[in-house]
PDB file of N, CA and C in Angstrom:
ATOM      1  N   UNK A   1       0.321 -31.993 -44.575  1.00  0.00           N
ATOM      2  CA  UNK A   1      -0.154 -33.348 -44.749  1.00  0.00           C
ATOM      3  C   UNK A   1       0.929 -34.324 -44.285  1.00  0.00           C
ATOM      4  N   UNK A   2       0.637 -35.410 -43.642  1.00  0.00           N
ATOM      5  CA  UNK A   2       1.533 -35.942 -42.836  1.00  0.00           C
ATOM      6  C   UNK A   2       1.489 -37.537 -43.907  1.00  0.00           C
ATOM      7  N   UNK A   3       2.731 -38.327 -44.415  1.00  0.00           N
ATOM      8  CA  UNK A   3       2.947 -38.587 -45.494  1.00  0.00           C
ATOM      9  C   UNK A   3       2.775 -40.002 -44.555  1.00  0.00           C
ATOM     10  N   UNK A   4       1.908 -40.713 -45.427  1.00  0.00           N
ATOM     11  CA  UNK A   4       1.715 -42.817 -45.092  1.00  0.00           C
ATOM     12  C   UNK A   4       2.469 -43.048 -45.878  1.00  0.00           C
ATOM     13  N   UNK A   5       2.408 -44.715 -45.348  1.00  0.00           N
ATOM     14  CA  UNK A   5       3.211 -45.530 -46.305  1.00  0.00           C
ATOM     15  C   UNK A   5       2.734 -46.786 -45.385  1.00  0.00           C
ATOM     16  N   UNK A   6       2.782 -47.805 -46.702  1.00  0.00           N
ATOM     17  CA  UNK A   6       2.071 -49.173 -46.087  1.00  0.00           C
ATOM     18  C   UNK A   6       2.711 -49.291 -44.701  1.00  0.00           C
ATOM     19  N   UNK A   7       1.810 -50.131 -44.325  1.00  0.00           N
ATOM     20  CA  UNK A   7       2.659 -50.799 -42.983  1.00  0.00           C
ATOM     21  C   UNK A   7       3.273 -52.538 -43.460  1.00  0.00           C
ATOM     22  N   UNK A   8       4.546 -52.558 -43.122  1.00  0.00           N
ATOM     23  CA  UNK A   8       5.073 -53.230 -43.470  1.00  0.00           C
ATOM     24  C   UNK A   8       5.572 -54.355 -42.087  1.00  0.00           C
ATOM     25  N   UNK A   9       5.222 -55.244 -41.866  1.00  0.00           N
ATOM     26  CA  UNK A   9       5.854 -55.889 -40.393  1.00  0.00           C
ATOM     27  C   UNK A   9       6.735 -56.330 -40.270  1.00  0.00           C
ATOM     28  N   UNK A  10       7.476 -56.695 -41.308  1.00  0.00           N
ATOM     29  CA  UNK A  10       9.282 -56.581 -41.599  1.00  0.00           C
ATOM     30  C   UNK A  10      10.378 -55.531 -40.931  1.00  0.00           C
ATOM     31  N   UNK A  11       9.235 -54.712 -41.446  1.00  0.00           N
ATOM     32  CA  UNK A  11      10.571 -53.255 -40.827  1.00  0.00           C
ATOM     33  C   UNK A  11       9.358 -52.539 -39.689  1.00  0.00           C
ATOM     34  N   UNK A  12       8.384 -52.793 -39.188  1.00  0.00           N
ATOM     35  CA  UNK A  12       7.933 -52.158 -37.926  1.00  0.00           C
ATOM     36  C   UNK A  12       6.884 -53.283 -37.528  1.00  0.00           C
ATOM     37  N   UNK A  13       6.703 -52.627 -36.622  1.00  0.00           N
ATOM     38  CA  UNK A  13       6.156 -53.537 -35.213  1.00  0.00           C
ATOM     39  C   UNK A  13       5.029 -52.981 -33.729  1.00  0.00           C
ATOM     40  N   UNK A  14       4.043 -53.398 -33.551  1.00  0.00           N
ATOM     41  CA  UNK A  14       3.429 -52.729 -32.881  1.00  0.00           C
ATOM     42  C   UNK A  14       4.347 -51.800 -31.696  1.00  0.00           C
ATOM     43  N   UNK A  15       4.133 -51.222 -30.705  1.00  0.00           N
ATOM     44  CA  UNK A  15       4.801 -50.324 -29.520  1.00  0.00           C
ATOM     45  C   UNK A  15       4.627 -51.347 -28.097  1.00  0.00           C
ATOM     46  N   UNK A  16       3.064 -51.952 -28.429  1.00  0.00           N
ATOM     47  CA  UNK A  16       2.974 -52.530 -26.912  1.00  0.00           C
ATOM     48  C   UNK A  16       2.273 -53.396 -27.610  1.00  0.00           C
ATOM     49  N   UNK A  17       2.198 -55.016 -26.489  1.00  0.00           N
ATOM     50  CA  UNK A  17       1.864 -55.948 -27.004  1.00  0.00           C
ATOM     51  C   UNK A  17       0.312 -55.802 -27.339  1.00  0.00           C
ATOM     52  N   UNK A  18      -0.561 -54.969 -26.574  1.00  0.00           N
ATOM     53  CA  UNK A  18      -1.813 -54.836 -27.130  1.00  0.00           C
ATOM     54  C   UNK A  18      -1.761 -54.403 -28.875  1.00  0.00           C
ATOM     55  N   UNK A  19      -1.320 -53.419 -29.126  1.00  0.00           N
ATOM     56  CA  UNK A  19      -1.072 -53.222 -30.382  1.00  0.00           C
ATOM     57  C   UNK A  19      -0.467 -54.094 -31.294  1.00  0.00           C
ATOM     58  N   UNK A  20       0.657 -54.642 -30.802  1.00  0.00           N
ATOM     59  CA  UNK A  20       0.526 -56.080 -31.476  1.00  0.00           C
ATOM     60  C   UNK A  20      -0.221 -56.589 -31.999  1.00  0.00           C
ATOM     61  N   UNK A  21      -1.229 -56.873 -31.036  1.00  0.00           N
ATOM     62  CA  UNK A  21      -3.014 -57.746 -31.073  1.00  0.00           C
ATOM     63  C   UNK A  21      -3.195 -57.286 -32.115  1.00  0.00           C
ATOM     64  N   UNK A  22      -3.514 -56.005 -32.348  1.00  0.00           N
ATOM     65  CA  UNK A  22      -4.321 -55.377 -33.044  1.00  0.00           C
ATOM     66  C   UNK A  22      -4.208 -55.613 -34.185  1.00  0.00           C
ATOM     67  N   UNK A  23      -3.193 -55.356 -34.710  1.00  0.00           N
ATOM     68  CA  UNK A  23      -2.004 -54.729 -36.058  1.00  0.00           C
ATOM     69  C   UNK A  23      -2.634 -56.681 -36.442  1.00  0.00           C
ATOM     70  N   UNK A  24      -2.196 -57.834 -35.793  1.00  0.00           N
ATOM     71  CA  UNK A  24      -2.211 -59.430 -36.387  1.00  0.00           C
ATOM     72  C   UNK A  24      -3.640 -59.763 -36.513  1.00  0.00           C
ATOM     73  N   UNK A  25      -4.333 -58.964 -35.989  1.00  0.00           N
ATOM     74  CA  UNK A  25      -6.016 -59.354 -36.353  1.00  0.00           C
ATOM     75  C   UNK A  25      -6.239 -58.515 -36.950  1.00  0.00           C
ATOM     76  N   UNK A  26      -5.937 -57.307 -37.713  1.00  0.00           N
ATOM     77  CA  UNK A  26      -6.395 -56.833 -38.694  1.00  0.00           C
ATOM     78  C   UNK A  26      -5.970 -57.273 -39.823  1.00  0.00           C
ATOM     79  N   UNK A  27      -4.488 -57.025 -39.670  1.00  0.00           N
ATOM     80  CA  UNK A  27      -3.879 -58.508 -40.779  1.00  0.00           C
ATOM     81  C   UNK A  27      -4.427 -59.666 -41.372  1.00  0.00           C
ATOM     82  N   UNK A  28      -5.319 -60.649 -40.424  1.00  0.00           N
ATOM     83  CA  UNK A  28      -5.441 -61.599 -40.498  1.00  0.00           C
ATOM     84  C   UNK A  28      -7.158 -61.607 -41.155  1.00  0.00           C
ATOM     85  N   UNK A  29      -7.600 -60.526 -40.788  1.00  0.00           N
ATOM     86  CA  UNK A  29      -9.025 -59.985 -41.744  1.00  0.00           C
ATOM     87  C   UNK A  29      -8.818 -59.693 -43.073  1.00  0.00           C
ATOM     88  N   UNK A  30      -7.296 -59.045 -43.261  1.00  0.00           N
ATOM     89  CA  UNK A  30      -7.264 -59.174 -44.541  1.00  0.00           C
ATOM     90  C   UNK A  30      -7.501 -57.508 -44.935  1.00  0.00           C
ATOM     91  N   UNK A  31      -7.468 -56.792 -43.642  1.00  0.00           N
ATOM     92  CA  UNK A  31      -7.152 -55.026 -43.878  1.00  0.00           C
ATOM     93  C   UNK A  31      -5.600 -54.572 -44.036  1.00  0.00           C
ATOM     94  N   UNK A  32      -5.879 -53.275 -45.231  1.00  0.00           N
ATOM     95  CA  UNK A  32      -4.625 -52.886 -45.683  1.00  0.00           C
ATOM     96  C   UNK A  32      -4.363 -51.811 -44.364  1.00  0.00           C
ATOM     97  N   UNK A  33      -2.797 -51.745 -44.019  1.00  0.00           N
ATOM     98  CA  UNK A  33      -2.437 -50.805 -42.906  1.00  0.00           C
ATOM     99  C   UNK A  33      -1.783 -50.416 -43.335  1.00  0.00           C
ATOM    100  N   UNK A  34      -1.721 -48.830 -42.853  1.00  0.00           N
ATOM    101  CA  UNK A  34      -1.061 -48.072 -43.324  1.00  0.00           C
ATOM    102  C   UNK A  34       0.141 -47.149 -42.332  1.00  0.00           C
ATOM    103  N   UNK A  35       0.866 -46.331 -41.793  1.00  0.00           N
ATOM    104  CA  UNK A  35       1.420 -45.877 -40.791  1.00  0.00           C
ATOM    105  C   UNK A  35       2.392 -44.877 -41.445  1.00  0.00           C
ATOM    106  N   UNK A  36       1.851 -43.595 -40.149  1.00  0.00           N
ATOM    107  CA  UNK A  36       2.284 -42.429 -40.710  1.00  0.00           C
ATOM    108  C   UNK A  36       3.824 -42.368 -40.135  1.00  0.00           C
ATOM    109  N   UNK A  37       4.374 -41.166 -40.594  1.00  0.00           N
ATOM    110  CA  UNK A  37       5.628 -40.842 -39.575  1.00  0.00           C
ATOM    111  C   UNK A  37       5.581 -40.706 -37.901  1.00  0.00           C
ATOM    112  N   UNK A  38       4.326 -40.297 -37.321  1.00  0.00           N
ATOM    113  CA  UNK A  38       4.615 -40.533 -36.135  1.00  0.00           C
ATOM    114  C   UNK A  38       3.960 -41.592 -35.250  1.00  0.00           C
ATOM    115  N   UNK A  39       4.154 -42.845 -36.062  1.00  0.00           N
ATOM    116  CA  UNK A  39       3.957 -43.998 -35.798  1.00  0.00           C
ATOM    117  C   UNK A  39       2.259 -44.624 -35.630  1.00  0.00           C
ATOM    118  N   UNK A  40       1.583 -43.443 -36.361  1.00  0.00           N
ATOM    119  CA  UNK A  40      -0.213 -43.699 -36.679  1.00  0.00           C
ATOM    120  C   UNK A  40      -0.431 -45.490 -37.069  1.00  0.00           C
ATOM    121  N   UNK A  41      -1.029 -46.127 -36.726  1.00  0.00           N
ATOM    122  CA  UNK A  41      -1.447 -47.134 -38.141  1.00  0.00           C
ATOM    123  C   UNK A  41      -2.821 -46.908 -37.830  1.00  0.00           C
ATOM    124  N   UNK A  42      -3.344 -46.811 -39.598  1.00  0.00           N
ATOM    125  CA  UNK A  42      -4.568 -46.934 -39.830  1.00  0.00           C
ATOM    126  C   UNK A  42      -5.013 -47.978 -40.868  1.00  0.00           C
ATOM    127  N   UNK A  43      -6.472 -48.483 -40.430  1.00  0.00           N
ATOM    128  CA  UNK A  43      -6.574 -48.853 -41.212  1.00  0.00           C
ATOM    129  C   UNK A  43      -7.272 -48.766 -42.921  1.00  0.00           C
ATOM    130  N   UNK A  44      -7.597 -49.505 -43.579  1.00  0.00           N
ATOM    131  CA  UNK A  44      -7.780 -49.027 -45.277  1.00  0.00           C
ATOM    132  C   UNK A  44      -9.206 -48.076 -44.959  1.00  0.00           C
ATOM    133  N   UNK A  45     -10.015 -47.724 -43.833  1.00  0.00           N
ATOM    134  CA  UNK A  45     -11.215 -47.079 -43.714  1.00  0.00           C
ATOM    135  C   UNK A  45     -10.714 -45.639 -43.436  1.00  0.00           C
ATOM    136  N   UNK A  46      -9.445 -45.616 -42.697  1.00  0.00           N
ATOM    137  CA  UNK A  46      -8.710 -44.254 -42.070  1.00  0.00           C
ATOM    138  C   UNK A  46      -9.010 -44.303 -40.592  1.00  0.00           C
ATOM    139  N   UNK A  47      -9.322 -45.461 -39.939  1.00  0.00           N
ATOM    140  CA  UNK A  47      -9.177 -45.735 -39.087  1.00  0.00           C
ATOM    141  C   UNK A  47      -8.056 -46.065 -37.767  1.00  0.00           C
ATOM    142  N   UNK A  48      -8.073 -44.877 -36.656  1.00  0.00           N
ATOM    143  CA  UNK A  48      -6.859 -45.450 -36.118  1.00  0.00           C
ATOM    144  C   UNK A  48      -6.939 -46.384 -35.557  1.00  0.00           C
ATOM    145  N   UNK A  49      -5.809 -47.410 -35.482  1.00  0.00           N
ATOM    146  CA  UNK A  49      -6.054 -48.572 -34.730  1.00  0.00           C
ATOM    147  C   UNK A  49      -4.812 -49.181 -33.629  1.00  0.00           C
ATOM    148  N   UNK A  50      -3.845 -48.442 -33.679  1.00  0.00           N
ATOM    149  CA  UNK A  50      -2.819 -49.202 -33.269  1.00  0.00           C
ATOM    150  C   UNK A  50      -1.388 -47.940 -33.097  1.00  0.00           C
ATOM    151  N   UNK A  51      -0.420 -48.082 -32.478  1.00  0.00           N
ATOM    152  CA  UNK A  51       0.745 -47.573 -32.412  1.00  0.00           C
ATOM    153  C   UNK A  51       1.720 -48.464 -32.499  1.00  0.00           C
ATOM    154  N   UNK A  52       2.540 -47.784 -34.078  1.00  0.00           N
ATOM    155  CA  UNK A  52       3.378 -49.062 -34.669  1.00  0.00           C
ATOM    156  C   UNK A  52       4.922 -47.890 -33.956  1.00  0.00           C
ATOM    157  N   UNK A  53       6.011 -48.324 -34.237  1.00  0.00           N
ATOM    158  CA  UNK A  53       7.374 -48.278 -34.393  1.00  0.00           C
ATOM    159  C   UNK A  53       8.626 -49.036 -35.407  1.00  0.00           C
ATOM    160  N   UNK A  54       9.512 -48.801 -35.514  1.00  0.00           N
ATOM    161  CA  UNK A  54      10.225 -49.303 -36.315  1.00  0.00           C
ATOM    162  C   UNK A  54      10.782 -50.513 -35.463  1.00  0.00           C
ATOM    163  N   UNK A  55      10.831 -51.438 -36.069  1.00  0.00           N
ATOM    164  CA  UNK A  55      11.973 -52.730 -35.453  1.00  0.00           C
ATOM    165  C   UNK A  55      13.276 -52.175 -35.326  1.00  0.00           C
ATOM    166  N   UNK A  56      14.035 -53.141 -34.252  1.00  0.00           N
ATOM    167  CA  UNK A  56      15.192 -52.759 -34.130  1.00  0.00           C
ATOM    168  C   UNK A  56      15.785 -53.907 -34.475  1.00  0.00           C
ATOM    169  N   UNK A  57      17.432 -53.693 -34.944  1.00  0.00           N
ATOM    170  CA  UNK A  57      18.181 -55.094 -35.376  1.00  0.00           C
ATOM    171  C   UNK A  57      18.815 -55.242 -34.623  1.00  0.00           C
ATOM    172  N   UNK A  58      18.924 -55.755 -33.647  1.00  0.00           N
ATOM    173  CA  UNK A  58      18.947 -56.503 -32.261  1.00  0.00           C
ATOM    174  C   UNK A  58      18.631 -57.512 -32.188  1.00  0.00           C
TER     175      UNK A  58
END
């Protein structure tokens, strides 16, 4: 079983700006996201929707 954890946009960030899109309009609907270790986000249905990554501090 491959372990979630909210998606948080503090500490990650879509991969490509389409996903970006994605990740701020689901947000903005007001869906919970979630993202696995190898960078899944789904949303609260188990829906995939997006390819997140970690931010960098840069």
């Amino acid at each position: 079983m491959i372990d979630k954890q909210e998606y948080n946009n503090i500490t990650h960030v879509g991969a490509t700006p389409e996903d970006c899109k994605v990740i701020h309009l689901a947000l903005t609907e007001g869906k919970k996201l979630s993202i696995d270790k190898k960078g899944k986000i789904t949303d609260d249905t188990g829906r995939w929707i997006a390819v997140g990554k970690e931010r960098s501090n840069g």
